[in-house]
Protein backbone atom coordinates (compact mmCIF):
# COMPACT_ATOMS: atom_id res chain seq x y z
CA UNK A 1 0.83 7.60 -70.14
CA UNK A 2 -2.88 7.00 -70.54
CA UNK A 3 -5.57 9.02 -71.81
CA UNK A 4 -6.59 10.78 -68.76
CA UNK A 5 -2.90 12.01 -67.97
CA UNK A 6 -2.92 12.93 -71.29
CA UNK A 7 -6.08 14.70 -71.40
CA UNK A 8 -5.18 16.60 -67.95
CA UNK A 9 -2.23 17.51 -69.61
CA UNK A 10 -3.52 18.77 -72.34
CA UNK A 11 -6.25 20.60 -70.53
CA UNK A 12 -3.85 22.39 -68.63
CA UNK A 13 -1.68 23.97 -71.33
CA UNK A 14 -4.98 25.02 -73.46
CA UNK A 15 -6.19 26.61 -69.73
CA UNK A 16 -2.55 28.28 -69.46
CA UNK A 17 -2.39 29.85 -72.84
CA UNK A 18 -5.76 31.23 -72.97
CA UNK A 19 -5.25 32.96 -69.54
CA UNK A 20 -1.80 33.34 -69.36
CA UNK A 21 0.69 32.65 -71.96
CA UNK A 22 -0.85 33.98 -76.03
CA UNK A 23 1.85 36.34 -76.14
CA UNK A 24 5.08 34.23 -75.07
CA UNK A 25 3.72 31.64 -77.99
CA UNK A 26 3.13 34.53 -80.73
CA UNK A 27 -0.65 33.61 -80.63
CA UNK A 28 -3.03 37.00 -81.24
CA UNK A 29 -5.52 37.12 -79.03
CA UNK A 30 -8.40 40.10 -79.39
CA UNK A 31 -9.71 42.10 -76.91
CA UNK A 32 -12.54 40.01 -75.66
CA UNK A 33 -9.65 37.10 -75.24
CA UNK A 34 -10.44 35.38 -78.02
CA UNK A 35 -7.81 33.26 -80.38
CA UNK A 36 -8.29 31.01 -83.23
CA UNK A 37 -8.68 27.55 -82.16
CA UNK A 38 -6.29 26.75 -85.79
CA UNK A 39 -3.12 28.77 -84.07
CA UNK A 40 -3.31 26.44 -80.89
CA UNK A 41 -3.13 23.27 -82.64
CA UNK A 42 -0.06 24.41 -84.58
CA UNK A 43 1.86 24.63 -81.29
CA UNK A 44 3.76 21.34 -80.77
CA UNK A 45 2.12 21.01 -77.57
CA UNK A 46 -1.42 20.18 -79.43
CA UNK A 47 0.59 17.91 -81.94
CA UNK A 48 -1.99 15.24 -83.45
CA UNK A 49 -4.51 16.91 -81.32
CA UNK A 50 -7.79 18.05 -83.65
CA UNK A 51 -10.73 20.62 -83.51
CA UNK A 52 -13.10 18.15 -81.92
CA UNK A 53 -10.40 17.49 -78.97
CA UNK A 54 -10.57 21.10 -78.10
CA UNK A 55 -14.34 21.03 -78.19
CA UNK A 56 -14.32 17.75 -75.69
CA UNK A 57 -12.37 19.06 -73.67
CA UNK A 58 -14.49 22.48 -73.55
CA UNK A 59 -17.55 20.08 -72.89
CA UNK A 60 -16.12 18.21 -70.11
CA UNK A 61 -15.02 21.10 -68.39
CA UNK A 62 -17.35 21.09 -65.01
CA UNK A 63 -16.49 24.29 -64.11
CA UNK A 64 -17.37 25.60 -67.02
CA UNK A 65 -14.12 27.83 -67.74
CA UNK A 66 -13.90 28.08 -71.30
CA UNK A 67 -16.16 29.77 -74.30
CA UNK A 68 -16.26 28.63 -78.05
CA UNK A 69 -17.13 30.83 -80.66
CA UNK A 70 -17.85 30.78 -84.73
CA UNK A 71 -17.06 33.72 -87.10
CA UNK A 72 -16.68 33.16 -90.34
CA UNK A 73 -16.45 29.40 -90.58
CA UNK A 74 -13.41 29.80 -87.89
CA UNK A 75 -13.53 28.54 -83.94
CA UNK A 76 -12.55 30.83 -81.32
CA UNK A 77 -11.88 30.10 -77.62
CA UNK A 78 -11.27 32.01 -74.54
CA UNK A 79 -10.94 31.46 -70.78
CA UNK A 80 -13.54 32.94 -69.12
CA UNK A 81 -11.85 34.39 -66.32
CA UNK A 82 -8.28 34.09 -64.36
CA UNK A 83 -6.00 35.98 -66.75
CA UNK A 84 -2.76 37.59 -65.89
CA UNK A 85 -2.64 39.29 -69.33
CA UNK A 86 -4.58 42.44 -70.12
CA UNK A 87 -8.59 41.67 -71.81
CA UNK A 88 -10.00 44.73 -72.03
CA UNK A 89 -13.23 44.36 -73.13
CA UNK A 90 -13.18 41.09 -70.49
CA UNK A 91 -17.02 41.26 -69.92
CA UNK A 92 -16.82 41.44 -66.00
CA UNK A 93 -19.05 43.09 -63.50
CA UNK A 94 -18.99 44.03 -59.80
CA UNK A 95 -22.28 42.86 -57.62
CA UNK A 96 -22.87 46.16 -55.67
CA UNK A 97 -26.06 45.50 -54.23
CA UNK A 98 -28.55 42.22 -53.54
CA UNK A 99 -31.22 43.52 -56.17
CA UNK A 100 -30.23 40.44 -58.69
CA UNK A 101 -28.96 38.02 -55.63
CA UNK A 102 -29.76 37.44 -51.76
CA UNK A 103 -27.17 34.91 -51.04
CA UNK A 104 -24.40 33.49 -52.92
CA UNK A 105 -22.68 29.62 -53.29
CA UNK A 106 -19.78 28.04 -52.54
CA UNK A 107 -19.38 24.43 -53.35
CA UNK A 108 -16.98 22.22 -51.62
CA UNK A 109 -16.22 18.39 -50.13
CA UNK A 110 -17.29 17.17 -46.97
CA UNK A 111 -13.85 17.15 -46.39
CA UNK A 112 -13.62 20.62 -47.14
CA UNK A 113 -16.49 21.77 -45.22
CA UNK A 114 -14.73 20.09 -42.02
CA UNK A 115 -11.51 22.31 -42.49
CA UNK A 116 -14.19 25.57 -43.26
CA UNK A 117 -16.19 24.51 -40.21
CA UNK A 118 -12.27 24.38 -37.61
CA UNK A 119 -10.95 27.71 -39.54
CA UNK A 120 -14.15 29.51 -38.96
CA UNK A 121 -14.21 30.78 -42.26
CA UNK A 122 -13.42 30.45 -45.95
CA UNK A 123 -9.41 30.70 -46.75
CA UNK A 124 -8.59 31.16 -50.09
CA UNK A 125 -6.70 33.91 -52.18
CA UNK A 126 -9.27 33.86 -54.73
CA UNK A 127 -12.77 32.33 -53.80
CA UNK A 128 -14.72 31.15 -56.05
CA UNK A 129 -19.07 31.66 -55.91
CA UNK A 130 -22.09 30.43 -57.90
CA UNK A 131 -25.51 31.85 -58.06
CA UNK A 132 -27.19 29.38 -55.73
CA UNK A 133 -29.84 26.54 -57.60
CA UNK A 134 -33.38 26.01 -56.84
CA UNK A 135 -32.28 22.06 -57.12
CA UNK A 136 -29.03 20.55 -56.85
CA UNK A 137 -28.71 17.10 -58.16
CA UNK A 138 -26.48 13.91 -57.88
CA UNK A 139 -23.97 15.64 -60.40
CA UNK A 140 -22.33 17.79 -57.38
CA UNK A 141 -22.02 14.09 -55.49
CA UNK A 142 -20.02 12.68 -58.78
CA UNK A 143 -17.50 15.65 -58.37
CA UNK A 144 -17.78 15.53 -54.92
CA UNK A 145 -18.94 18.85 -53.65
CA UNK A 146 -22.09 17.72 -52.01
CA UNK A 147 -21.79 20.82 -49.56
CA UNK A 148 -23.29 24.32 -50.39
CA UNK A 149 -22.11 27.06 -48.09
CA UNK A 150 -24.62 30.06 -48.62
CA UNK A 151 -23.20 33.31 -48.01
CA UNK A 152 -25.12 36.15 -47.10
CA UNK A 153 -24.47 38.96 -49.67
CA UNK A 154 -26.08 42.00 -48.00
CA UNK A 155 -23.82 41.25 -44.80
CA UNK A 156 -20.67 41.17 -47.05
CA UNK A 157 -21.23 43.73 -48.92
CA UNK A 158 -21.63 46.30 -46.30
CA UNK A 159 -18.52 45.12 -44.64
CA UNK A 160 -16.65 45.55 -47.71
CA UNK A 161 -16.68 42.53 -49.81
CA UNK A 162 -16.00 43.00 -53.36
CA UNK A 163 -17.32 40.56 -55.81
CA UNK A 164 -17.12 40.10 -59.56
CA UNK A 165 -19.72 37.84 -62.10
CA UNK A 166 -18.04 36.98 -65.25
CA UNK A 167 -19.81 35.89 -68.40
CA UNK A 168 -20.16 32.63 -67.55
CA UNK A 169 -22.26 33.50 -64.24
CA UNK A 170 -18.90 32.69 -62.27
CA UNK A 171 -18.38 34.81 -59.36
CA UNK A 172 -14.91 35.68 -57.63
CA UNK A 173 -13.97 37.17 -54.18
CA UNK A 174 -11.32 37.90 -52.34
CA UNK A 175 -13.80 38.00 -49.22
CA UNK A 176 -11.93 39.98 -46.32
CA UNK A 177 -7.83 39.74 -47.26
CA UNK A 178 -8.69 35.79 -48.67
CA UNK A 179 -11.04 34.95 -45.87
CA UNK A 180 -14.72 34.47 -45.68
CA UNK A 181 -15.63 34.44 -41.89
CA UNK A 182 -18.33 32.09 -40.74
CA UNK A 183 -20.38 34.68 -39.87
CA UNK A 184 -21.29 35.60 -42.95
CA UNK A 185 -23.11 31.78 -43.50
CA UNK A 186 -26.43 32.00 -44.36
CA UNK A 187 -26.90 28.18 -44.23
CA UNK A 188 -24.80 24.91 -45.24
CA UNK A 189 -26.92 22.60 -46.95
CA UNK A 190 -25.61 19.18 -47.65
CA UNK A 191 -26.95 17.29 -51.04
CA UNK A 192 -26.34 14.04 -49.71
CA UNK A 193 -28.26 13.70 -46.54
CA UNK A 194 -30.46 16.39 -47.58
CA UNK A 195 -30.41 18.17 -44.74
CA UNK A 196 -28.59 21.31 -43.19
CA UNK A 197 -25.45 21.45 -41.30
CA UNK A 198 -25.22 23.54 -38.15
CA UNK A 199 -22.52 25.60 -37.42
């Protein structure tokens, strides 16, 4: 197996513990989500596996969906959102008006963007937003998601829309019943040509 299956692997059972699983491995977890970083690595899963693993693979997480945390010469780490288990002091907040944001982001492939473009609309069960950038550079084209769909938060809202930032400036929807229509588009701006798509 090499290192990047392993890796993946790996990244995947730290991802399903935090937001998912504590309890079925007798791991505490507090009420912000937090658990030692020591009780993971004495699952067998994380055999062999060290402190500075967990914080590489924290770092080359480019969707940024873990925290690390000292207290008392000890590392803590939580997923920042997606939990099925009960955080209730999960720092989470509902956007109910555009005083902070006009317009919000989502990020996808061309690819993608061709599928959004036929469906009319974003179909997801959870979709996932950004707070739009002044400047996007060439690391969206690394990961692929040159295309930024703008969504226009005033329209949403007032049709019912529910959105809500986490801590990490993450932003989840379930837009109307897993659907964003296309009318709610602002603009589509693509990173590689520079340029804006119309639709």
């Amino acid at each position: 197996m090499s290192n990047q299956i392993k890796g993946n692997k790996i990244s995947k059972t730290l991802s399903y513990i935090l937001r998912h699983g504590a309890l079925k491995y007798n791991i505490d977890i507090d009420k912000y989500g937090y658990i030692k970083i020591d009780d993971i690595l004495k699952l067998s899963q994380f055999k062999n596996k060290t402190l500075d693993d967990i914080f590489e693979i924290v770092y080359d997480d480019s969707r940024g969906r873990y925290t690390i945390k000292e207290s008392l010469d000890t590392f803590y780490i939580k997923a920042n959102h997606g939990h099925s288990i009960l955080i209730p002091n999960s720092p989470i907040k509902k956007i109910l008006n555009t005083n902070s944001y006009k317009v919000l982001s989502y990020e996808c492939t061309y690819q993608e963007w061709v599928l959004i473009k036929d469906c009319k609309g974003i179909r997801r069960k959870k979709i996932e937003l950004k707070v739009p950038k002044n400047n996007y550079n060439k690391v969206y084209i690394r990961y692929n998601k040159s295309v930024i769909i703008h969504i226009n938060l005033e329209k949403a809202l007032a049709h019912g829309m529910e959105f809500k930032i986490y801590s990490n400036r993450k932003i989840l929807t379930q837009g109307l019943n897993g659907f964003i229509p296309i009318d709610f588009f602002a603009k589509v701006y693509d990173i590689k040509s520079d340029s804006f798509f119309v639709f």
